[in-house]
Protein backbone atom coordinates (compact mmCIF):
# COMPACT_ATOMS: atom_id res chain seq x y z
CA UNK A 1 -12.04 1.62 -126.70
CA UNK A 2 -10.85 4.14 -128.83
CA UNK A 3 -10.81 7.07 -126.22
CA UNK A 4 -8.32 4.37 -124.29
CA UNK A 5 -6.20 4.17 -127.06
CA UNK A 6 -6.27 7.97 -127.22
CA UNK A 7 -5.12 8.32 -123.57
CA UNK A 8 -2.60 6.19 -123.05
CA UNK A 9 -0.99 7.76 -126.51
CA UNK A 10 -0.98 11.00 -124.57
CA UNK A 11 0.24 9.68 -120.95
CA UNK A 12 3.20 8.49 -123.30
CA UNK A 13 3.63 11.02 -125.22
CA UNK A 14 3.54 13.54 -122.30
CA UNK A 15 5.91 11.25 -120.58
CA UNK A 16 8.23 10.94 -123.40
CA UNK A 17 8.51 14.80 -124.11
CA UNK A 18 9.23 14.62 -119.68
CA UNK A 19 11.81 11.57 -119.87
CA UNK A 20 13.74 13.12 -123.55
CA UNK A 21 14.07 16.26 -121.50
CA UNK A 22 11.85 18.53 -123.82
CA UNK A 23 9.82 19.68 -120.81
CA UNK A 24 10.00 20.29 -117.14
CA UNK A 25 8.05 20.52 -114.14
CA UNK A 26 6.84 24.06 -114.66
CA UNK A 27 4.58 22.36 -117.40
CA UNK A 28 3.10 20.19 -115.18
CA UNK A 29 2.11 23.02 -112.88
CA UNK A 30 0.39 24.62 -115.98
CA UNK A 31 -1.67 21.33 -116.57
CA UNK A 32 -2.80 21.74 -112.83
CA UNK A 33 -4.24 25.00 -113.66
CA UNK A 34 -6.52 23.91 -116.49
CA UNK A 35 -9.93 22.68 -115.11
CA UNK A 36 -13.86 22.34 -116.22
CA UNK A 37 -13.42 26.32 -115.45
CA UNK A 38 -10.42 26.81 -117.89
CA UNK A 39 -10.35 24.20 -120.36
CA UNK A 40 -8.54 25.43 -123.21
CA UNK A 41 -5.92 27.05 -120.51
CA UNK A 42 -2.97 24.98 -122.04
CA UNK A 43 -4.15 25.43 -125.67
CA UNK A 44 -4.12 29.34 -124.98
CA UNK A 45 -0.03 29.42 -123.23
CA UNK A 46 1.22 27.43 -126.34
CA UNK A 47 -0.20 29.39 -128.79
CA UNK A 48 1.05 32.39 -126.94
CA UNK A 49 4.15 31.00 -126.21
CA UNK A 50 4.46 29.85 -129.67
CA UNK A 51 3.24 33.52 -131.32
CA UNK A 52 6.06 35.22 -128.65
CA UNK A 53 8.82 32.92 -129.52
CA UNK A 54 7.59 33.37 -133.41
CA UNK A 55 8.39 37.27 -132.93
CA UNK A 56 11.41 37.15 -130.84
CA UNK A 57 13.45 34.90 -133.16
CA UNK A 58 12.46 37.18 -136.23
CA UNK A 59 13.99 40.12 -134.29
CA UNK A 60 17.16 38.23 -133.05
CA UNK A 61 17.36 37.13 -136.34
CA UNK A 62 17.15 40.77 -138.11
CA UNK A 63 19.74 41.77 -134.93
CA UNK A 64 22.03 39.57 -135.99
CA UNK A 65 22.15 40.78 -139.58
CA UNK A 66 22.06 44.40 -138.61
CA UNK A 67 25.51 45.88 -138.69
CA UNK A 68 27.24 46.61 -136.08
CA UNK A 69 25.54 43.83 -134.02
CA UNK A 70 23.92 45.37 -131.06
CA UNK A 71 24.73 42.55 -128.27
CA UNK A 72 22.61 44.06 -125.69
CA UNK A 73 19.51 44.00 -127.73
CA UNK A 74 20.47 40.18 -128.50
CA UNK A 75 20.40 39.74 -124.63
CA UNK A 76 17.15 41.15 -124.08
CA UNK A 77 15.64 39.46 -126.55
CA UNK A 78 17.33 35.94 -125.00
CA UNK A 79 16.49 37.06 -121.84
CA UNK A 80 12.71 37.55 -122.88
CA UNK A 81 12.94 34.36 -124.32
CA UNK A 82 14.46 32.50 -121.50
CA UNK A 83 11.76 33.73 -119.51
CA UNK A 84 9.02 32.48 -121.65
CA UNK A 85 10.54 29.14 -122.53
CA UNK A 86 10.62 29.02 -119.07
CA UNK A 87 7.42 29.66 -117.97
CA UNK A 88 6.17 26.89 -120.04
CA UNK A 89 8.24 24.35 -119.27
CA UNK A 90 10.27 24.30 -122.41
CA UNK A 91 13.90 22.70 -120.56
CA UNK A 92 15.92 22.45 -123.85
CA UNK A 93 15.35 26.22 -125.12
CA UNK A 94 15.78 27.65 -121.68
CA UNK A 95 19.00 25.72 -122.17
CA UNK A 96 20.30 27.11 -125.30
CA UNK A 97 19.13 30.43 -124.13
CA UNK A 98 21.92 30.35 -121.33
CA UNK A 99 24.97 29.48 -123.94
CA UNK A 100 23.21 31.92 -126.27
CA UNK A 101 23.37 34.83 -123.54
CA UNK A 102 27.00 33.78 -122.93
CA UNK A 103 28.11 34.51 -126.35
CA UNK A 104 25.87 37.81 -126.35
CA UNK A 105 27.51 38.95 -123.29
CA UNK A 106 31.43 38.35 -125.08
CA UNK A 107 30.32 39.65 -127.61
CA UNK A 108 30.77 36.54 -129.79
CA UNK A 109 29.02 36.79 -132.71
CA UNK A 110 29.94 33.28 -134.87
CA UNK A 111 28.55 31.88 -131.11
CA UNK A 112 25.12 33.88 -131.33
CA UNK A 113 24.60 32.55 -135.18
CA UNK A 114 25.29 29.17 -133.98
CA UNK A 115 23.05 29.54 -130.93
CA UNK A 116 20.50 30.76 -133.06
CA UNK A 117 20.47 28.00 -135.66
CA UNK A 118 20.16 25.66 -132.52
CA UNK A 119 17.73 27.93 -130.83
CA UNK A 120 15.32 27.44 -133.82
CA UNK A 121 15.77 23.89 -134.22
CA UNK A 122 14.71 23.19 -130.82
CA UNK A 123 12.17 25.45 -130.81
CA UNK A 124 10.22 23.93 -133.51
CA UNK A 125 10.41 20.89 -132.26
CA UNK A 126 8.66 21.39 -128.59
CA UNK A 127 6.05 23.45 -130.89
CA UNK A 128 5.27 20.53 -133.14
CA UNK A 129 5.45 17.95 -129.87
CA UNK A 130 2.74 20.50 -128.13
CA UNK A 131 0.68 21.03 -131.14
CA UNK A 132 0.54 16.77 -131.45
CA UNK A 133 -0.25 17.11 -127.80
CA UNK A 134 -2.78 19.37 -127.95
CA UNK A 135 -4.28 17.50 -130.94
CA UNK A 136 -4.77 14.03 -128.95
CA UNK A 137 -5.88 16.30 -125.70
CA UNK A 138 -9.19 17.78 -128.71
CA UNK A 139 -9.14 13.81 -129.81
CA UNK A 140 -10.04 12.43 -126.27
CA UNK A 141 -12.48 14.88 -125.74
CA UNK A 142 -14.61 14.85 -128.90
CA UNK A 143 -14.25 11.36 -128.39
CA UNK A 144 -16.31 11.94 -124.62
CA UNK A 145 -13.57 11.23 -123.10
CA UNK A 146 -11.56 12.85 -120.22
CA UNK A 147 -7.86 13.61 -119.98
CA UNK A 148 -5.64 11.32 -117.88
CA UNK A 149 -4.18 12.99 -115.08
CA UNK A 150 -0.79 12.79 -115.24
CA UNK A 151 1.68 11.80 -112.00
C-alpha cells in the first residue's frame, strides 16, 4: 500500500513539474535511459547538472561585479548554461538564459543583474523539485517497489 502511495506521488509530481512548465521532453528522454543497467543514471545528471550550474552562477556572479564587465565572458558562461539546462530538461532556465544572453549581447548590464537574480531563483527551484523527485524515486525502491513509467 504504501509503495502505491509512493508512486502515484511521483507520477504527479513528475507531471506537475511537466504541466507548470519546469521541465521538458528532453527529461523524459533521460528517464528512458536509466534501466536495471544504469539505475542511479538520473541521480548522477542532477547532481552534475546541479554541481555545473552551482559553479557557473558563482562565476557570472563574480563577472558581474568585476569592473569593467566583460559581456563576452557573461555569454559564455549563459551559453554553457543554456546548454546544460538544456540537456536536462530544465524549460524555465533555458528560458531566462535566452533574455539573459540578450542583455549580454547589448551590453546591458542593469538587464544581466536582473537576469541573474531570476536565473537563480529558478534555478533553485527545479533543484529542490529534482532532489524531492529523486527522494520519492530512493522511497519506492527501498520500499521494493518499482518506478512507474511515465507516458
Amino acid at each position: 500500500m504504501e509503495v502505491l502511495r509512493l508512486q502515484q506521488q511521483l507520477i504527479e509530481l513528475t507531471n506537475s513539474l511537466f504541466q507548470e512548465g519546469f521541465l521538458d521532453d528532453q527529461f523524459t528522454q533521460l528517464q528512458m535511459l536509466q534501466d536495471a543497467n544504469n539505475p542511479d543514471f538520473i541521480q548522477e545528471v542532477v547532481t552534475l547538472f546541479a554541481e555545473d550550474s552551482e559553479r557557473i552562477l558563482a562565476e557570472l556572479t563574480k563577472t558581474l561585479e568585476t569592473e569593467p564587465i566583460d559581456f563576452k565572458r557573461i555569454d559564455a558562461y549563459v551559453h554553457q548554461f543554456k546548454g546544460s539546462s538544456s540537456s536536462i530538461g530544465a524549460q524555465r532556465v533555458k528560458a531566462v538564459c535566452v533574455d539573459f544572453r540578450a542583455y549580454a549581447e547589448t551590453e546591458n548590464r542593469e538587464g544581466c543583474c536582473q537576469a541573474l537574480q531570476q536565473i537563480k531563483q529558478e534555478f533553485f527551484l527545479i533543484k529542490s523539485k529534482l532532489e524531492a523527485l529523486l527522494q520519492l524515486e530512493q522511497q519506492i525502491l527501498a520500499a521494493g517497489g518499482s518506478l512507474p513509467v511515465m507516458e
